[in-house]
C-alpha atoms as a PDB file:
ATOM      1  CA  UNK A   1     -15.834   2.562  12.974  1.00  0.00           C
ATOM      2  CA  UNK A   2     -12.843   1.521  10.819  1.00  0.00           C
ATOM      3  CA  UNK A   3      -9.322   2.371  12.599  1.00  0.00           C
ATOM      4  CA  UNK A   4      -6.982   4.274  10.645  1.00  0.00           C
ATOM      5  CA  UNK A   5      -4.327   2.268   8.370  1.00  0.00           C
ATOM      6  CA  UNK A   6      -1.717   4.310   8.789  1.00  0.00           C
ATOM      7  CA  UNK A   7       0.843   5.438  11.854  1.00  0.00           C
ATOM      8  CA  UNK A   8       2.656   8.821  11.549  1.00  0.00           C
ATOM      9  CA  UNK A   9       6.094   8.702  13.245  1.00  0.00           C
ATOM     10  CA  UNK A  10       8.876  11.566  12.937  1.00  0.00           C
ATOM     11  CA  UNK A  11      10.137  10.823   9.644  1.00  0.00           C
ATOM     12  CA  UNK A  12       8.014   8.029   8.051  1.00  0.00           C
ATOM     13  CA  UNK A  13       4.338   7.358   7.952  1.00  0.00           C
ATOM     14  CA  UNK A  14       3.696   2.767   8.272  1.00  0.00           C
ATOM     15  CA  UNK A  15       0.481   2.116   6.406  1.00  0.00           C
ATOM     16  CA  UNK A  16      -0.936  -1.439   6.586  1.00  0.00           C
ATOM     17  CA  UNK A  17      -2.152  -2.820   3.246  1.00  0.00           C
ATOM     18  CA  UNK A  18      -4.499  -5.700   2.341  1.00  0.00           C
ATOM     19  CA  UNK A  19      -2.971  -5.964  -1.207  1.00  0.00           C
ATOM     20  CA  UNK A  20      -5.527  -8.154  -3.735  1.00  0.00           C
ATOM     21  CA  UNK A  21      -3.564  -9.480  -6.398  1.00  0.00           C
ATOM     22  CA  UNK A  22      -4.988 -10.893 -10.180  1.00  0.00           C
ATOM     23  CA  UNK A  23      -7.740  -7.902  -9.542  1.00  0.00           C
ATOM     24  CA  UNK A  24      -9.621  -6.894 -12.919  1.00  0.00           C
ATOM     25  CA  UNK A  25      -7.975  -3.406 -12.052  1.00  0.00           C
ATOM     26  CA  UNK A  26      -5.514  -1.305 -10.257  1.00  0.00           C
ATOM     27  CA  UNK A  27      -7.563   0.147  -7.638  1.00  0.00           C
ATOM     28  CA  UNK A  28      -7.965   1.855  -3.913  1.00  0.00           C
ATOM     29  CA  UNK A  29     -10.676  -0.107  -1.785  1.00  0.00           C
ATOM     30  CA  UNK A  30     -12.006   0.715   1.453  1.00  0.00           C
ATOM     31  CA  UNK A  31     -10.450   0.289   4.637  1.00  0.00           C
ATOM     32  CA  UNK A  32     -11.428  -2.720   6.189  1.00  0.00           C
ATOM     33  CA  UNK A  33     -10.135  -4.298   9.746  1.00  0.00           C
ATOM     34  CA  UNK A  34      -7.385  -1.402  10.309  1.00  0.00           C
ATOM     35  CA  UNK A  35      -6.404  -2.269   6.042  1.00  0.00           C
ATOM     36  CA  UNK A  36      -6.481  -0.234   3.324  1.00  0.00           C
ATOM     37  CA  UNK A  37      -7.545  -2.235   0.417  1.00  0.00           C
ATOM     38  CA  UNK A  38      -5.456  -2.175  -2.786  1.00  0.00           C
ATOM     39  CA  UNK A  39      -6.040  -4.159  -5.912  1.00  0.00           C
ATOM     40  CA  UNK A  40      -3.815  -4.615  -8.129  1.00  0.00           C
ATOM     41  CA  UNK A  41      -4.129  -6.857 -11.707  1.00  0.00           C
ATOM     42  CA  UNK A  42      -0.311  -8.688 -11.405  1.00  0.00           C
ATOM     43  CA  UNK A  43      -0.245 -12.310  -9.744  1.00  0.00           C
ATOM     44  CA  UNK A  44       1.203 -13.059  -6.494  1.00  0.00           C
ATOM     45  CA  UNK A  45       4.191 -15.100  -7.796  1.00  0.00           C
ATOM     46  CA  UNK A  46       7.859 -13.843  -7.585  1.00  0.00           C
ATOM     47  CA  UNK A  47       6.838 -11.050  -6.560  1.00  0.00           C
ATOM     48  CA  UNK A  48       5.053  -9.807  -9.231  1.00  0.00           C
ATOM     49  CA  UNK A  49       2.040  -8.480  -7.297  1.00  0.00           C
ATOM     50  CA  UNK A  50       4.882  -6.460  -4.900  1.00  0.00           C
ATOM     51  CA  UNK A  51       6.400  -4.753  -7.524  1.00  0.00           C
ATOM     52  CA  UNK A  52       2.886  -3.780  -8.675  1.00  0.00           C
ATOM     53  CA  UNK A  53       1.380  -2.370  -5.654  1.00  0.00           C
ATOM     54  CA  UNK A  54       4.817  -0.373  -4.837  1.00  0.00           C
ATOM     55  CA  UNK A  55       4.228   0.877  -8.159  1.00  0.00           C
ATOM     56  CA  UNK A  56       0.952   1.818  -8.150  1.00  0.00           C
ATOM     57  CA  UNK A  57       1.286   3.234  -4.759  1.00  0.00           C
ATOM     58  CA  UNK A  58       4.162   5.795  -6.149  1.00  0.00           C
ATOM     59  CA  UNK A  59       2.201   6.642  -9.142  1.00  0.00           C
ATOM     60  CA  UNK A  60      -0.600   7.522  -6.265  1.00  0.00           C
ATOM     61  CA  UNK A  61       1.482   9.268  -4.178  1.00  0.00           C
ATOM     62  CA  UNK A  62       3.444  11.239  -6.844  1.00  0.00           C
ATOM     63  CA  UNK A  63       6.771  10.186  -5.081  1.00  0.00           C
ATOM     64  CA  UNK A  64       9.537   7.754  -6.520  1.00  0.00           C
ATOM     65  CA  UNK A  65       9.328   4.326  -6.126  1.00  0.00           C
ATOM     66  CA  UNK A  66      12.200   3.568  -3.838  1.00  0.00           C
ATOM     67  CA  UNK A  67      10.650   5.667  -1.135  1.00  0.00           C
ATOM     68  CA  UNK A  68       8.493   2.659  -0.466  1.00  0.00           C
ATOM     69  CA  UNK A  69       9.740  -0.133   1.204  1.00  0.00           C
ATOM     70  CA  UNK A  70       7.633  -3.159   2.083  1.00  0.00           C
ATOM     71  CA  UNK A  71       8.522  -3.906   6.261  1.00  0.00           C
ATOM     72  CA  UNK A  72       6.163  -6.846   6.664  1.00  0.00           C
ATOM     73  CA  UNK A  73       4.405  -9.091   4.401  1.00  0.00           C
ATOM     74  CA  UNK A  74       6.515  -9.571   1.503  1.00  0.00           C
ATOM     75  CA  UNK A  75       4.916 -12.955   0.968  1.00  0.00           C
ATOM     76  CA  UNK A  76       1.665 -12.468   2.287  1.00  0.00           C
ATOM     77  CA  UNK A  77      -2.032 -10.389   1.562  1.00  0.00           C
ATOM     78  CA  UNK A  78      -1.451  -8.180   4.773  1.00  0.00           C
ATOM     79  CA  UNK A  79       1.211  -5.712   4.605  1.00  0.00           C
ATOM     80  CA  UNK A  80       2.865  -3.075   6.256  1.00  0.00           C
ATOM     81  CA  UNK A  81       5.048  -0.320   4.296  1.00  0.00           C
ATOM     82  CA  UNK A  82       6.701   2.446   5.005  1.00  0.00           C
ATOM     83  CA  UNK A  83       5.985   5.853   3.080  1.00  0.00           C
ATOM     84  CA  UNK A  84       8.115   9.197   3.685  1.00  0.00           C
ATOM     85  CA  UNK A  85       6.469  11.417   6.548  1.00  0.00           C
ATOM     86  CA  UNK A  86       5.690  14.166   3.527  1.00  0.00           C
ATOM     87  CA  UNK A  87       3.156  11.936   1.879  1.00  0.00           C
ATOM     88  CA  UNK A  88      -0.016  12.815   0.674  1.00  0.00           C
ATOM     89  CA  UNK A  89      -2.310  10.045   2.039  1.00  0.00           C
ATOM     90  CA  UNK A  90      -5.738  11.837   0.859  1.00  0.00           C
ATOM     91  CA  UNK A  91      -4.389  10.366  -2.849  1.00  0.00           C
ATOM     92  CA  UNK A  92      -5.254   7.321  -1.230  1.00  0.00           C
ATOM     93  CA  UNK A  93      -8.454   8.222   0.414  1.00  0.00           C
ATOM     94  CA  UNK A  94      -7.425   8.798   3.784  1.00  0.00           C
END
């Protein structure tokens, strides 16, 4: 049984990303080790892939783009980022 991604606080929701850059597509994959998988078709260099997955993620959720901050990760695969505590995560699948 896959753990949840995400952690609802008070007035933010954490969700922990395993963000797949140069992907043939912008996708949602499955969750996988307590990691929602999201591909996204930038490269991981100067933070390229980042802006991508921030923007696809907004696009997802229907909420602006600096509502989403990265916390961890910023120059790795795994990720954690902070959403507002309104968002929708069944946009995402969960």
């Amino acid at each position: 049984m896959n753990e949840k991604p995400f952690e609802k606080k008070d007035d933010y929701i954490l969700l922990k990303i395993r963000a797949v850059p140069k992907a043939s597509a912008e996708k949602i994959g499955k969750v996988q080790g307590g990691e929602l998988k999201i591909y996204v078709t930038a490269p991981a260099e100067k933070g390229k892939a980042n802006a991508a997955l921030i923007k696809f993620i907004a696009k997802k959720l229907k909420i602006a783009k600096s509502e989403i901050t990265i916390v961890s990760g910023e120059t790795s695969h795994h990720k954690i980022i902070r959403l507002p505590s309104d968002a929708d995560l069944t946009t995402l699948g969960l």
